[in-house]
C-alpha atoms as a PDB file:
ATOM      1  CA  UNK A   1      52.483   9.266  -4.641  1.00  0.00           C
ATOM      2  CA  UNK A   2      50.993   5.534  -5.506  1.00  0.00           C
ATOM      3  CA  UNK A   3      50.859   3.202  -2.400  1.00  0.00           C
ATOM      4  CA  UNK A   4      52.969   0.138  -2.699  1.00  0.00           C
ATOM      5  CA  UNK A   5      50.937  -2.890  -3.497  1.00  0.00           C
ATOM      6  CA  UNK A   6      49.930  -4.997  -0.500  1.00  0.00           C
ATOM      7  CA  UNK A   7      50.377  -7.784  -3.199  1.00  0.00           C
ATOM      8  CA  UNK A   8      53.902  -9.152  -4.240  1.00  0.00           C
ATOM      9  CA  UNK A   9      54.961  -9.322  -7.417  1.00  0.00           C
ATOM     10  CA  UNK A  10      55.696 -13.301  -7.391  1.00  0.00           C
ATOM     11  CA  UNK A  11      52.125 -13.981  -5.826  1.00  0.00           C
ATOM     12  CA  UNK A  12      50.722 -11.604  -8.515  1.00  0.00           C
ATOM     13  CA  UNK A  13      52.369 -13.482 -11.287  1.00  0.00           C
ATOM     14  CA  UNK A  14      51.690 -16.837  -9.658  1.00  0.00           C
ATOM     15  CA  UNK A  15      48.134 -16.186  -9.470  1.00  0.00           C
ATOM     16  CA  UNK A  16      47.491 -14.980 -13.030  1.00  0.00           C
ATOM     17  CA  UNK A  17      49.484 -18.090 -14.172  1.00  0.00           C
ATOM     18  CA  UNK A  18      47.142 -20.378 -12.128  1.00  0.00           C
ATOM     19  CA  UNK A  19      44.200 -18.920 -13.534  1.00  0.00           C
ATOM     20  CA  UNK A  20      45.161 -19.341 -16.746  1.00  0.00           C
ATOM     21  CA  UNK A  21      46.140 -22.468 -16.303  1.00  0.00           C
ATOM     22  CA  UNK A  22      42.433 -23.681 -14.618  1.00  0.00           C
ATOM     23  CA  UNK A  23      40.505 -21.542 -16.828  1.00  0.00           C
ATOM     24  CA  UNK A  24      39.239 -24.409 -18.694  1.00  0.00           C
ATOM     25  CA  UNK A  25      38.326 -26.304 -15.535  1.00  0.00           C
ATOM     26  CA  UNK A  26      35.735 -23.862 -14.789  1.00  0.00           C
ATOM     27  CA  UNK A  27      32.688 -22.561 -16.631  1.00  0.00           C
ATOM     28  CA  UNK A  28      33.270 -19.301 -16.710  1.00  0.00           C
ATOM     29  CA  UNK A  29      36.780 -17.122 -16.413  1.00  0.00           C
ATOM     30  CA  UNK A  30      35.029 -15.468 -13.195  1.00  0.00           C
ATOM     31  CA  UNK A  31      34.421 -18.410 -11.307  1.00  0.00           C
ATOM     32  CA  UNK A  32      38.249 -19.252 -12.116  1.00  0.00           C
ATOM     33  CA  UNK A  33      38.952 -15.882 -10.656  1.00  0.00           C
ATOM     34  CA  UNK A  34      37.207 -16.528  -7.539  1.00  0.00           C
ATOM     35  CA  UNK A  35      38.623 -19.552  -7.142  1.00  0.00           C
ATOM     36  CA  UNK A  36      42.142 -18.764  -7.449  1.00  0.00           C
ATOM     37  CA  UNK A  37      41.870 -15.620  -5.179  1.00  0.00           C
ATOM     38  CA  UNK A  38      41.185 -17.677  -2.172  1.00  0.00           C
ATOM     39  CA  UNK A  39      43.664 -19.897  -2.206  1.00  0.00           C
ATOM     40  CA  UNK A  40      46.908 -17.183  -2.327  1.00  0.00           C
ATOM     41  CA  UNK A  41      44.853 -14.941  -0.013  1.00  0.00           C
ATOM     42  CA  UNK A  42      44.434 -12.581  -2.050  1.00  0.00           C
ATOM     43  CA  UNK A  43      41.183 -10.449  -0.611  1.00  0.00           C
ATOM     44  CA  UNK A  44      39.715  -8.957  -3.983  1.00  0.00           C
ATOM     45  CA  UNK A  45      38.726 -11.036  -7.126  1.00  0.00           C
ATOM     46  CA  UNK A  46      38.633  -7.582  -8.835  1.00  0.00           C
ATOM     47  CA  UNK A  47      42.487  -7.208  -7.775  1.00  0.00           C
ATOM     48  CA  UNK A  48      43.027 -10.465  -9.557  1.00  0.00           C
ATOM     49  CA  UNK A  49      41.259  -9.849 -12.383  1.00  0.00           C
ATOM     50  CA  UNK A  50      42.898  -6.760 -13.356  1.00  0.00           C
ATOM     51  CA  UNK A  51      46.040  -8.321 -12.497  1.00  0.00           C
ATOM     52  CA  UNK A  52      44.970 -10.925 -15.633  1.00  0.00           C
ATOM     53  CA  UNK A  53      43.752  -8.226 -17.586  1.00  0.00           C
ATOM     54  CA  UNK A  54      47.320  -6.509 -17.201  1.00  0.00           C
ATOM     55  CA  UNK A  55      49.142  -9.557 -18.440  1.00  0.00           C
ATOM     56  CA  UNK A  56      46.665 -10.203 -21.358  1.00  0.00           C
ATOM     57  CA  UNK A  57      47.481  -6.825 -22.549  1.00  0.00           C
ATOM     58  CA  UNK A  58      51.393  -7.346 -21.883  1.00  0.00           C
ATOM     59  CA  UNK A  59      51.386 -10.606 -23.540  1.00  0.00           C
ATOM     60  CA  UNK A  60      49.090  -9.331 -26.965  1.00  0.00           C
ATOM     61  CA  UNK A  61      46.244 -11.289 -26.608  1.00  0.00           C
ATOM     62  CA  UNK A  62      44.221  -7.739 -25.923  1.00  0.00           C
ATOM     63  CA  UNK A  63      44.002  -4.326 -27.278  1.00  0.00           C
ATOM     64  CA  UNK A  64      45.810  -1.519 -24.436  1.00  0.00           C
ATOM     65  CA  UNK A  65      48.340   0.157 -22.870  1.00  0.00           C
ATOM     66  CA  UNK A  66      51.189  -2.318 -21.483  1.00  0.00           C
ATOM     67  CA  UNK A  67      53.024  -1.894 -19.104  1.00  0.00           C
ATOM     68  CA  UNK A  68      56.215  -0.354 -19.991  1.00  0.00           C
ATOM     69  CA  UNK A  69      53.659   2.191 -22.031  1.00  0.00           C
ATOM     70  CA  UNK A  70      51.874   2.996 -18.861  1.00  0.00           C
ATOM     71  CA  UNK A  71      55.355   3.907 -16.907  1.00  0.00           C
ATOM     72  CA  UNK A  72      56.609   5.337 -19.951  1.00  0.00           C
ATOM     73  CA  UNK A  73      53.480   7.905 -19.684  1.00  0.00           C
ATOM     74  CA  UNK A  74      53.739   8.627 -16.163  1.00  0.00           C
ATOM     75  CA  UNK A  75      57.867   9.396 -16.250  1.00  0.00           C
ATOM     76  CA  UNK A  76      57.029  11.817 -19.327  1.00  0.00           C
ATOM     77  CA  UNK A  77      54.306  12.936 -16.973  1.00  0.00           C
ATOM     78  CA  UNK A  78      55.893  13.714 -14.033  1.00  0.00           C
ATOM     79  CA  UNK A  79      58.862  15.519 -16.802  1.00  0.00           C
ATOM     80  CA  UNK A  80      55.687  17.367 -17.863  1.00  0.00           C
ATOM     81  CA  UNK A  81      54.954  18.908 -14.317  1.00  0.00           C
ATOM     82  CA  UNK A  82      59.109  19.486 -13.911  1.00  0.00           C
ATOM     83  CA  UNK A  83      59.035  21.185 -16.377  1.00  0.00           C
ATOM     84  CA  UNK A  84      56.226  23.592 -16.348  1.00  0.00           C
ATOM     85  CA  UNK A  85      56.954  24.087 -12.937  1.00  0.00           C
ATOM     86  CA  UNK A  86      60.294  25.733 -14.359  1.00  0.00           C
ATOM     87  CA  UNK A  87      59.002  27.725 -16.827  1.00  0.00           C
ATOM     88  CA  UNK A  88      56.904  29.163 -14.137  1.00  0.00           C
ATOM     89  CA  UNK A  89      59.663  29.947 -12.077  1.00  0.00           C
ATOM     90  CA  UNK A  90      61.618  31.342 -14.684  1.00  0.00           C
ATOM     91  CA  UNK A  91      58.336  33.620 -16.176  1.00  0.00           C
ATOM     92  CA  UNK A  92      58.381  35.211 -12.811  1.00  0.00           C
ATOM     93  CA  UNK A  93      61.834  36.259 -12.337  1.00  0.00           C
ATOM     94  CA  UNK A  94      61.842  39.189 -14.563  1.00  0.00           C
ATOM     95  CA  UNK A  95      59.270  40.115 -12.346  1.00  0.00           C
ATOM     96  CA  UNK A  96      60.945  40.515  -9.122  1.00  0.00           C
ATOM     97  CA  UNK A  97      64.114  41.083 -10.221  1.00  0.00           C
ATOM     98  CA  UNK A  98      62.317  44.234 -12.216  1.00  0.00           C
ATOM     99  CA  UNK A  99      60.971  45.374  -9.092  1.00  0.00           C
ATOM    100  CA  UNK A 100      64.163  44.927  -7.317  1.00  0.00           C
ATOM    101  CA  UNK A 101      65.699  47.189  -9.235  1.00  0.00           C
ATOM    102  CA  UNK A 102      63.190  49.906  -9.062  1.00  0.00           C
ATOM    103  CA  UNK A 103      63.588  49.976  -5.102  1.00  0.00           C
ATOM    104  CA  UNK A 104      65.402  53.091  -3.951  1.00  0.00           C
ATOM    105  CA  UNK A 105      68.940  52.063  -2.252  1.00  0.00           C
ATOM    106  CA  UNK A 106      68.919  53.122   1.266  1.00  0.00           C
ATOM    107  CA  UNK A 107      73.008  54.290   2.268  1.00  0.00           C
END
C-alpha cells in the first residue's frame, strides 16, 4: 500500500499553476522549478517537477499515461491479483476435498 502524499492536492495544483505561469520569467523551466518549490515549502524540486510533468500529460501537451489511465491500470491490477488469488484457491480444493474423502471414518 502507497503512502499518502505529504503534499496536498491544492498546494500541488497551486504550484504547477505558478510555474507555469513564471516559466517565461526564467531562463530555463528548471530554474522556474526551483524557484517555485521554495516558496510553498515544498522540499524536492524533483517532487515538483513530476507534479508538472503529470499535468502536462493530463492536459495533452505530452505523450503518456494520464491519470485516470494510471488508476484505471492499478484497479484492473489489483482485480488481476483477486482474481488469480481465486483461481488458486479454487485449483486446490479438489485437492483436499479428494483427500478428505479417502480418509477412513473413525465410529
Amino acid at each position: 500500500m502507497a503512502r499518502p502524499s505529504r503534499y496536498p492536492v491544492e498546494l500541488r495544483e497551486r504550484a504547477v499553476r505558478m510555474v507555469m505561469e513564471s516559466k517565461s520569467d526564467y531562463e530555463h523551466e528548471s530554474a522556474a522549478i526551483k524557484s517555485v518549490a521554495s516558496k510553498p515549502g515544498i522540499t524536492s524540486p524533483e517532487s515538483l517537477r513530476k507534479w508538472l510533468r503529470q499535468a502536462e500529460i493530463d492536459g495533452g501537451a505530452r505523450s503518456g499515461k494520464t491519470t485516470e489511465e494510471i488508476a484505471e491500470i492499478k484497479a484492473l491490477k489489483k482485480e488481476n491479483a483477486e482474481l488469480r488469488r481465486a483461481n488458486d484457491i479454487l485449483k486446490a480444493a479438489p485437492a483436499f476435498f479428494a483427500a478428505e474423502l479417502d480418509r477412513p471414518n473413525r465410529f
